[in-house]
Protein backbone atom coordinates (compact mmCIF):
# COMPACT_ATOMS: atom_id res chain seq x y z
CA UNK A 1 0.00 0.00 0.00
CA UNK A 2 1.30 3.39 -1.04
CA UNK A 3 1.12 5.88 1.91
CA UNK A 4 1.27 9.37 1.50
CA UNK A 5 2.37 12.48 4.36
CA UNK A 6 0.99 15.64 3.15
CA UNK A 7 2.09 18.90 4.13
CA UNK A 8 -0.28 21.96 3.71
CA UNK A 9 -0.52 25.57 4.48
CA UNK A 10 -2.96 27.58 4.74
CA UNK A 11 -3.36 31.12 5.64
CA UNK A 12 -3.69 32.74 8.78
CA UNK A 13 -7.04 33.59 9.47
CA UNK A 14 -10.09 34.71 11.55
CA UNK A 15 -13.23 35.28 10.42
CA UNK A 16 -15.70 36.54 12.97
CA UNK A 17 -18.61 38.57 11.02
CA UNK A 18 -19.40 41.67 13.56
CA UNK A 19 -17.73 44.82 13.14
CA UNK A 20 -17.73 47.23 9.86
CA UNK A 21 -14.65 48.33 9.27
CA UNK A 22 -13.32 48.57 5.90
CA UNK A 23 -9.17 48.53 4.28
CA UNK A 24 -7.92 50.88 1.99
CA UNK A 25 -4.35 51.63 0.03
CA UNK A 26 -3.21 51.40 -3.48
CA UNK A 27 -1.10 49.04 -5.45
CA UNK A 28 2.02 50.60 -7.09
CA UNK A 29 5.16 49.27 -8.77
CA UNK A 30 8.23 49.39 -6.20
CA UNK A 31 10.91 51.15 -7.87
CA UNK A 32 8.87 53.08 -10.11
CA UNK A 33 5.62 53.81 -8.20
CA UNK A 34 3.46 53.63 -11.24
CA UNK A 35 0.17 52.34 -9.83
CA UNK A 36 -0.91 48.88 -10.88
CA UNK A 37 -4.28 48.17 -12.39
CA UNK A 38 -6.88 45.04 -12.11
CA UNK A 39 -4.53 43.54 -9.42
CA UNK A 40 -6.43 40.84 -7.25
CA UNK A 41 -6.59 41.69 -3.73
CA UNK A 42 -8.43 38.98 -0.96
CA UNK A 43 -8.37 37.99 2.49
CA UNK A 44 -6.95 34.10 1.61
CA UNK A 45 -9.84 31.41 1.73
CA UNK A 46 -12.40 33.48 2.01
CA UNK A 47 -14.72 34.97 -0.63
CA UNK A 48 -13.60 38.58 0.28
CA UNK A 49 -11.64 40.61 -2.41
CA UNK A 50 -11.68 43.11 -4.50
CA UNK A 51 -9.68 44.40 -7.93
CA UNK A 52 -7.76 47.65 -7.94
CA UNK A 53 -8.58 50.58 -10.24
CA UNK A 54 -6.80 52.34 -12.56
CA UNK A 55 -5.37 54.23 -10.23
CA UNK A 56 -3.95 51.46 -8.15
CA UNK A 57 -6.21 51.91 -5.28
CA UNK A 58 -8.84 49.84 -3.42
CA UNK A 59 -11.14 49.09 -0.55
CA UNK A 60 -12.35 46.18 1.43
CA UNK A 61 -15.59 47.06 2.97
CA UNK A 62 -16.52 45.74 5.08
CA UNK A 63 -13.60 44.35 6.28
CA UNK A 64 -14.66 40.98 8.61
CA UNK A 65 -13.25 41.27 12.31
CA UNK A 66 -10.27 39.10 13.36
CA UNK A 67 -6.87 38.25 11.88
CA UNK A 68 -6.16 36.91 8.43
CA UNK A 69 -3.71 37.53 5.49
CA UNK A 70 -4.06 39.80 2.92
CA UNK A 71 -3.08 38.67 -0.17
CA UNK A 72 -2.30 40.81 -3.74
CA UNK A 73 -1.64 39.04 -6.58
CA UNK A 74 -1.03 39.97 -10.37
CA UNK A 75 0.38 38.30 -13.28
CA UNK A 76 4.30 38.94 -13.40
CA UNK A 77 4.49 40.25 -9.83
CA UNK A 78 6.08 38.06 -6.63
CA UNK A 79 2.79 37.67 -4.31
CA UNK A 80 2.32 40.00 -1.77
CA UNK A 81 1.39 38.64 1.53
CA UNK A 82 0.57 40.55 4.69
CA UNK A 83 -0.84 39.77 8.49
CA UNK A 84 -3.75 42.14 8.95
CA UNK A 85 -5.49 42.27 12.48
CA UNK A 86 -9.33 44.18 12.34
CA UNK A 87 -8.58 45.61 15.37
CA UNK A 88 -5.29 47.62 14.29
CA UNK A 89 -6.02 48.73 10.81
CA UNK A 90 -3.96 51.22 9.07
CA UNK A 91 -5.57 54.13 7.87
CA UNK A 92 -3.49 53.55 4.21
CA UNK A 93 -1.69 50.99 2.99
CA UNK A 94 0.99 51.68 0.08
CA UNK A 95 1.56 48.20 -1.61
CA UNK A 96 4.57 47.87 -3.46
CA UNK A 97 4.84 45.03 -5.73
CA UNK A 98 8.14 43.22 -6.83
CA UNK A 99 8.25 41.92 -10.55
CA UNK A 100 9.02 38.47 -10.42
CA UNK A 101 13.02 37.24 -10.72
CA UNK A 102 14.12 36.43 -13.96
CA UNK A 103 15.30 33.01 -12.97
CA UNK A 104 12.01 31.67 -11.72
CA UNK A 105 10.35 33.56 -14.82
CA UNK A 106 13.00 31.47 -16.96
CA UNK A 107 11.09 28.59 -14.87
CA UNK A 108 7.94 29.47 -15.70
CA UNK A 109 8.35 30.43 -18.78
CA UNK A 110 10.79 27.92 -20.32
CA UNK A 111 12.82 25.53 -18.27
CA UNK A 112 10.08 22.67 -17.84
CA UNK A 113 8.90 19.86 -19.22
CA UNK A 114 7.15 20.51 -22.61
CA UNK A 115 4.89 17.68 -22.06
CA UNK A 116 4.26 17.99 -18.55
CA UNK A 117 0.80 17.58 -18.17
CA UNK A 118 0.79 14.36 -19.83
CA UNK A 119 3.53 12.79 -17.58
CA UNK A 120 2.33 14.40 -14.09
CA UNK A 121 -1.17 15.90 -14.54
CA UNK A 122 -3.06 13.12 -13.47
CA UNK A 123 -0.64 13.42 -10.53
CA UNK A 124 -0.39 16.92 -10.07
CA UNK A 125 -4.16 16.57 -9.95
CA UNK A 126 -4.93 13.93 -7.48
CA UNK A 127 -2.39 15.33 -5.39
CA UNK A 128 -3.75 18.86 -4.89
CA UNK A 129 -7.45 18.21 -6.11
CA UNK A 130 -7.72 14.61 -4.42
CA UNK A 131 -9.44 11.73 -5.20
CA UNK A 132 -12.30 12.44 -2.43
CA UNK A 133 -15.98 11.79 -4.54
CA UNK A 134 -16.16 15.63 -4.15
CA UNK A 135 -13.09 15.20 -6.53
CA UNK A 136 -15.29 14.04 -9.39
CA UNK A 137 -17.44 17.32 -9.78
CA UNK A 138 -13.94 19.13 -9.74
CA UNK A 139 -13.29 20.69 -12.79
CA UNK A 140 -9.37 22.58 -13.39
CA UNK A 141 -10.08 25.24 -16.11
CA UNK A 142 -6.90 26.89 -16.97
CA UNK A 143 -5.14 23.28 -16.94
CA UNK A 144 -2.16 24.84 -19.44
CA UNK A 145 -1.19 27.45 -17.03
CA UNK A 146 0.63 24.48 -14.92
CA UNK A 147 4.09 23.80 -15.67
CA UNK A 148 6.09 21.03 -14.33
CA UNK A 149 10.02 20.34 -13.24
CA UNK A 150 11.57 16.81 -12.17
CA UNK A 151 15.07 17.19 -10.33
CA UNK A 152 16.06 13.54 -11.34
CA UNK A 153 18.92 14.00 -8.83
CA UNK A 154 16.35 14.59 -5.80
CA UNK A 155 13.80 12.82 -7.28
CA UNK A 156 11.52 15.23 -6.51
CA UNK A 157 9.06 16.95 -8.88
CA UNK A 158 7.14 20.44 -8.57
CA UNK A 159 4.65 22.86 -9.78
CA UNK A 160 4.43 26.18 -10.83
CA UNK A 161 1.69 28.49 -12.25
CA UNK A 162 1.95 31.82 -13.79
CA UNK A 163 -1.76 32.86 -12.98
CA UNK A 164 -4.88 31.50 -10.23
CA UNK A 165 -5.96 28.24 -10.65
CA UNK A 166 -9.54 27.96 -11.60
CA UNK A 167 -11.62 25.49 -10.01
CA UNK A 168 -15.13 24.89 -10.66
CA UNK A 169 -15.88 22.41 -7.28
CA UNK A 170 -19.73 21.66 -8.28
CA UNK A 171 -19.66 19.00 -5.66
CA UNK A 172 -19.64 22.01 -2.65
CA UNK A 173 -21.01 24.84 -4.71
CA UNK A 174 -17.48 27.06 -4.85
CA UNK A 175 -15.60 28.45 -7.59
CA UNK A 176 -11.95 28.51 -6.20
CA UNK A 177 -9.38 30.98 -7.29
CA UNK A 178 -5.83 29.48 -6.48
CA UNK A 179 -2.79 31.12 -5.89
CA UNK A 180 -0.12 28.32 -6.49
CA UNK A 181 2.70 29.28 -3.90
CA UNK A 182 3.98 25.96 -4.19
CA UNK A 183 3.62 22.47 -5.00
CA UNK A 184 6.90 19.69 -4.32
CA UNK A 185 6.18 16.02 -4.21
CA UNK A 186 9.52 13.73 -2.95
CA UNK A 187 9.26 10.41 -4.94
CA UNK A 188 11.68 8.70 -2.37
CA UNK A 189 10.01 10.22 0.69
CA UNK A 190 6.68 9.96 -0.62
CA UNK A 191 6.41 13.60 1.50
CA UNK A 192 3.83 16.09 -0.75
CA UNK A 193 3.74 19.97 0.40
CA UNK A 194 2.13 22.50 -1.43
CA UNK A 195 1.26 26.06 -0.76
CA UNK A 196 -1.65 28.52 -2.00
CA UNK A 197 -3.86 31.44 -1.02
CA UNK A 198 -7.61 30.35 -2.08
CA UNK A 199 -10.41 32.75 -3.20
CA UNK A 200 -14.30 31.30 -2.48
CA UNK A 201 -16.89 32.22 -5.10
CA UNK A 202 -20.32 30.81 -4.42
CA UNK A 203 -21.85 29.44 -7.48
CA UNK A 204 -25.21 29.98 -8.03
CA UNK A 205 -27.83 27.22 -8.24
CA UNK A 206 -30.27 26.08 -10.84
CA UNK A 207 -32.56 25.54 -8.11
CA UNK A 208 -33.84 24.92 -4.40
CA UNK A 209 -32.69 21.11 -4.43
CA UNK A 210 -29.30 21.87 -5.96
CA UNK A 211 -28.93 24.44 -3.07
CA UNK A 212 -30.11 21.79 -0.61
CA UNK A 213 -27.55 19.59 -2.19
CA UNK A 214 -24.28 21.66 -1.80
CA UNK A 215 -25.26 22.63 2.26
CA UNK A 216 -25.46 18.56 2.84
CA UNK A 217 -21.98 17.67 0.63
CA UNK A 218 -20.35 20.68 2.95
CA UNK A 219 -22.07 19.23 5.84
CA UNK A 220 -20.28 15.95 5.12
CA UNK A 221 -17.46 17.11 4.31
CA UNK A 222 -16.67 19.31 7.34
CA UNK A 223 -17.72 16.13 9.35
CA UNK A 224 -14.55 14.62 10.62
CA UNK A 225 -12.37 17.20 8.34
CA UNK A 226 -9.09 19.13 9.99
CA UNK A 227 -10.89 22.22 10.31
CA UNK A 228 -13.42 20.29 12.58
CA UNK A 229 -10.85 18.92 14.91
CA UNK A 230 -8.90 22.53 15.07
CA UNK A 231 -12.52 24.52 15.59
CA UNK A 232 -13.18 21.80 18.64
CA UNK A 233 -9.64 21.97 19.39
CA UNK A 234 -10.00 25.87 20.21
CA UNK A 235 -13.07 25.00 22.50
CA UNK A 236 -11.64 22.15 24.34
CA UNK A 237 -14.38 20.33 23.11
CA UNK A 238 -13.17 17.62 21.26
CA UNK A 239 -14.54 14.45 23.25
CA UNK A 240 -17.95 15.99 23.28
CA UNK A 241 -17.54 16.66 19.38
CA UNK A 242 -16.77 13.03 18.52
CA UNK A 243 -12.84 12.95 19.02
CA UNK A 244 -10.45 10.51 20.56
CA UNK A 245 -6.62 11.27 21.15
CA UNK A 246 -4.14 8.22 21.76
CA UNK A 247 -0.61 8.93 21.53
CA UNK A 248 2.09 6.74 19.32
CA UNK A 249 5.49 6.08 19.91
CA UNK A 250 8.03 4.38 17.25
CA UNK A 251 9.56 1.74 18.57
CA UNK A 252 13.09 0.15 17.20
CA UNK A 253 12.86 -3.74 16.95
CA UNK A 254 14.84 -6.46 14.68
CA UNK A 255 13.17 -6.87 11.59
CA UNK A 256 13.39 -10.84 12.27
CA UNK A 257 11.97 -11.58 8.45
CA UNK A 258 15.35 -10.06 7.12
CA UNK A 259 19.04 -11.12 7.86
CA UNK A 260 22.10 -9.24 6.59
CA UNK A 261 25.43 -10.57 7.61
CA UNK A 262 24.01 -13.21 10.16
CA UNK A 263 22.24 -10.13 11.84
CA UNK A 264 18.26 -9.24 11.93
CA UNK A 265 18.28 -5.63 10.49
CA UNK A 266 15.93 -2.65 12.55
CA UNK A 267 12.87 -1.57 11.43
CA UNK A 268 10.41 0.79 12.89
CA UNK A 269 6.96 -0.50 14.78
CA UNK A 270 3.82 1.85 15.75
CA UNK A 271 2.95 1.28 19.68
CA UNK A 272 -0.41 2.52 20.11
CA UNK A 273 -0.88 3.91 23.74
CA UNK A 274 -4.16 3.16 24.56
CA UNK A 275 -5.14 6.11 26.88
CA UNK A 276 -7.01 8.39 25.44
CA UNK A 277 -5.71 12.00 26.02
CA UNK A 278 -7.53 15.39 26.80
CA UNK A 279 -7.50 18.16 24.59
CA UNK A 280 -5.83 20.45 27.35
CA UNK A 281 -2.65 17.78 27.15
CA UNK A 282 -1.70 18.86 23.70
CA UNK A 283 -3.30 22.33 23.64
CA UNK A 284 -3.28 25.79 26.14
CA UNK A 285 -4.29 29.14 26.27
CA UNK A 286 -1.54 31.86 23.68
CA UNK A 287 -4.31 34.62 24.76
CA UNK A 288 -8.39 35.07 24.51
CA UNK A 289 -8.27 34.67 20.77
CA UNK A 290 -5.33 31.99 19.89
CA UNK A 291 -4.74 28.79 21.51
CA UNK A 292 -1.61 26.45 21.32
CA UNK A 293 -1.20 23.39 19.88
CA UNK A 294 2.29 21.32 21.01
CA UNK A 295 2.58 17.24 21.49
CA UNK A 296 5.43 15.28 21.06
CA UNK A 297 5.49 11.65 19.44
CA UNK A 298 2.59 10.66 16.86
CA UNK A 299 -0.78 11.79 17.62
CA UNK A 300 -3.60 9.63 16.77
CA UNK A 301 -7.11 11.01 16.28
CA UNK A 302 -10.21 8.72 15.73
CA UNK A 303 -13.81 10.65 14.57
CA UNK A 304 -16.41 8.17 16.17
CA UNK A 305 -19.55 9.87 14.37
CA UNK A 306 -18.06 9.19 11.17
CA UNK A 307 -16.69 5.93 8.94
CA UNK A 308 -13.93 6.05 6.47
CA UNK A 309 -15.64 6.57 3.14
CA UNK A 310 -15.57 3.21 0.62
CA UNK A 311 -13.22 5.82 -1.77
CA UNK A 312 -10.64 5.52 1.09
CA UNK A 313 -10.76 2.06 1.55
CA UNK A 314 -10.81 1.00 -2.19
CA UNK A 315 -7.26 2.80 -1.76
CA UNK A 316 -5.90 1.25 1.80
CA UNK A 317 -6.41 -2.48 1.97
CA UNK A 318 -5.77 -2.57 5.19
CA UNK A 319 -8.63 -0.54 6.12
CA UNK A 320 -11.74 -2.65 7.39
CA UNK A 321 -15.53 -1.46 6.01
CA UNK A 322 -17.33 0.29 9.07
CA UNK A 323 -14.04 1.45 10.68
CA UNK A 324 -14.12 5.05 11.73
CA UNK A 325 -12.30 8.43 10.13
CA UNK A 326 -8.62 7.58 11.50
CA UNK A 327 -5.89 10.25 11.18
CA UNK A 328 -2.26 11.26 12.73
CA UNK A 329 -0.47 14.27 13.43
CA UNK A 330 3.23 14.30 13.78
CA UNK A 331 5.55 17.66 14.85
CA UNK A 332 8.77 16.98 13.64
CA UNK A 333 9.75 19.58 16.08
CA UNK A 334 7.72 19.26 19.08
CA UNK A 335 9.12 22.56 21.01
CA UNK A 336 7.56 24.56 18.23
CA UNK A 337 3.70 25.76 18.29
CA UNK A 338 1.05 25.32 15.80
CA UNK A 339 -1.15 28.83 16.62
CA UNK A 340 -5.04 27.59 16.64
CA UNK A 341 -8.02 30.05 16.38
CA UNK A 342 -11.27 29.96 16.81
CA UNK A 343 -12.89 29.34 13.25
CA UNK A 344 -10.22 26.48 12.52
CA UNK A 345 -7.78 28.43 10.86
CA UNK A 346 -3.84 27.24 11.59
CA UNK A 347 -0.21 28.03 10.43
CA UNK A 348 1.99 25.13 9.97
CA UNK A 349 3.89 24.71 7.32
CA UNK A 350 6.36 22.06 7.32
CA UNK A 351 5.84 22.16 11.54
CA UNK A 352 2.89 19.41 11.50
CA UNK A 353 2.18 16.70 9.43
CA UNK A 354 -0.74 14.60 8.57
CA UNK A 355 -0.87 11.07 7.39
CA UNK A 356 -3.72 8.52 6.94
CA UNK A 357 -6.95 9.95 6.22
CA UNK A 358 -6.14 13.41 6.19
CA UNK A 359 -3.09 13.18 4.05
CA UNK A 360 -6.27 11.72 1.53
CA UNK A 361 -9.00 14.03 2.50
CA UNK A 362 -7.15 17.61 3.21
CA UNK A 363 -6.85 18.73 -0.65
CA UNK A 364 -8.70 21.26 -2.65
CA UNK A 365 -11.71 18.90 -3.32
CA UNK A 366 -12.76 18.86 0.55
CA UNK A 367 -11.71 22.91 1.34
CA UNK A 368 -14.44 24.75 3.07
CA UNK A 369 -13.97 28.77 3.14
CA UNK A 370 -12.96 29.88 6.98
CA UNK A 371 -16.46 30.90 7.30
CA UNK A 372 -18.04 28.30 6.77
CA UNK A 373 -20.87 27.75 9.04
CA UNK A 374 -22.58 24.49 9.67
């Protein structure tokens, strides 16, 4: 059985609809100044942005209360990225966009593989798509905007794209635009990470039952999801929500099946401890809006109200029919913290992994905006 870790980040953000405040500045060229038109500007996976005018400028109003990043985006530009907080807005903010460097232009533009897409797209495509059944009313529009590189040396193969990504995810009701930061899947490791900043759309339905339709396949799909265990995370609420904790610990033992030189080489086992843990062991307090998340060892996490779906277990063997949603969480560097708030939202980068089912589920098929509301 092929097993994946995935790596994912995802912006920095709280959504928490109350206050009306709004964000204003203009979009300019760095050296020169000259403003910048019909840049995108958005609060990353959300559906609020805006396009800047002729004159470079543009406002956000209302501008949601909480903490998220603001992200600027145009075609030939490095991707601006920037913390805003609701509650310390600046009155203007001057935006000064770098053009991108010539080598990763040269990248882009010419040093890939000419017939990418037919190598790696099916690939490229259940790795950041997914191949959840919200995966098969997922449609990639701009498909030719993708170009690939394979470092044979590293054995390692990424992504880039030289505008959004536009999905049409008729499964959920969203039209996603996707700003490809960065996309790197390790052959030998097995290890994907990618990066992006996604716009929400909602799509509008035919009719009442479609409607009906896309609130029950978000439903579902939040069920059990990562942004359901961080949400009941932040509440210390995660046994009453459905979750079990049990730590794991790798254990070193002679791999008894194999001898090399008259000796049994080591191999690694899984040593489930069966206590279940609290959600106050591996999580505290940062302040009355963040909390911490910091464990050492594996982390397993069982959702009881849930069973794996039959598209997982067609694709892990060793997965019995009826057995619930079954995920782990690994900090390859357990002094650092993962910061947690309230609606879900999380920074982790290469700090956390996840393997299992959320290594298959956590891709663009399955992602819910930050205010999403069950």
């Amino acid at each position: 059985m092929m097993r994946f870790i995935f790596i994912w980040i995802i912006s920095l953000s709280s959504i928490v609809i109350h206050a009306q405040k709004r964000l204003t500045g203009k979009i300019v060229v760095e050296e020169s100044q000259v403003p910048i038109a019909s840049a995108s500007i958005f609060l990353s996976n959300t559906s609020v942005g805006t396009i800047s005018k002729v004159d470079g400028s543009f406002i956000i109003d209302p501008l949601p209360a909480g903490r998220y990043n603001l992200v600027v985006a145009m075609l030939g530009y490095e991707t601006y990225i920037k913390e805003i907080n609701s509650n310390q807005i600046p009155d203007f903010l001057l935006i000064a966009l770098t053009p991108k460097a010539t080598e990763l232009q040269e990248v882009i533009v010419g040093n890939y593989e000419k017939n990418g897409w037919e190598k790696w797209g099916d690939l490229f495509m259940d790795m950041l798509i997914g191949k959840t059944p919200n995966s098969y009313d997922c449609k990639l529009l701009n498909k030719n905007a993708v170009k690939f590189r394979y470092n044979k040396k590293e054995n390692i193969l990424s992504a880039y794209a030289d505008e959004p990504l536009i999905l049409v995810n008729s499964a959920l009701g969203y039209e996603l635009s996707y700003e490809l930061i960065n996309f790197e899947y390790n052959y030998k490791s097995r290890i994907f990470f990618y990066q992006g900043h996604p716009l929400f759309k909602e799509k509008k339905s035919k009719n009442n039952r479609q409607q009906i339709r896309w609130a029950s396949n978000r439903a579902q799909t939040y069920e059990g999801s990562l942004m359901h265990f961080m949400r009941s995370l932040f509440r210390n609420n995660l046994q009453n929500d459905g979750f079990e904790l049990r730590k794991i610990i790798k254990n070193r033992t002679p791999n008894t099946s194999i001898t090399l030189n008259g000796q049994h080489p080591m191999k690694e086992v899984d040593v489930l401890i069966d206590i279940p843990l609290t959600g106050d062991s591996i999580a505290f307090a940062i302040d009355s809006t963040t909390a911490g998340l910091q464990f050492k060892d594996y982390l397993q996490v069982v959702y009881k109200q849930k069973d794996m779906p039959s598209a997982y277990i067609r694709a892990n063997r060793n997965v019995q029919i009826g057995a619930p949603i079954t995920a782990r969480l690994f900090m390859p560097d357990s002094n650092k913290v993962v910061a947690v708030l309230a609606n879900g939202s999380y920074f982790f980068g290469k700090d956390i992994l996840t393997m299992d089912y959320w290594a298959w589920s956590e891709k663009l098929s399955n992602l819910l905006p930050l205010d999403y509301r069950k």
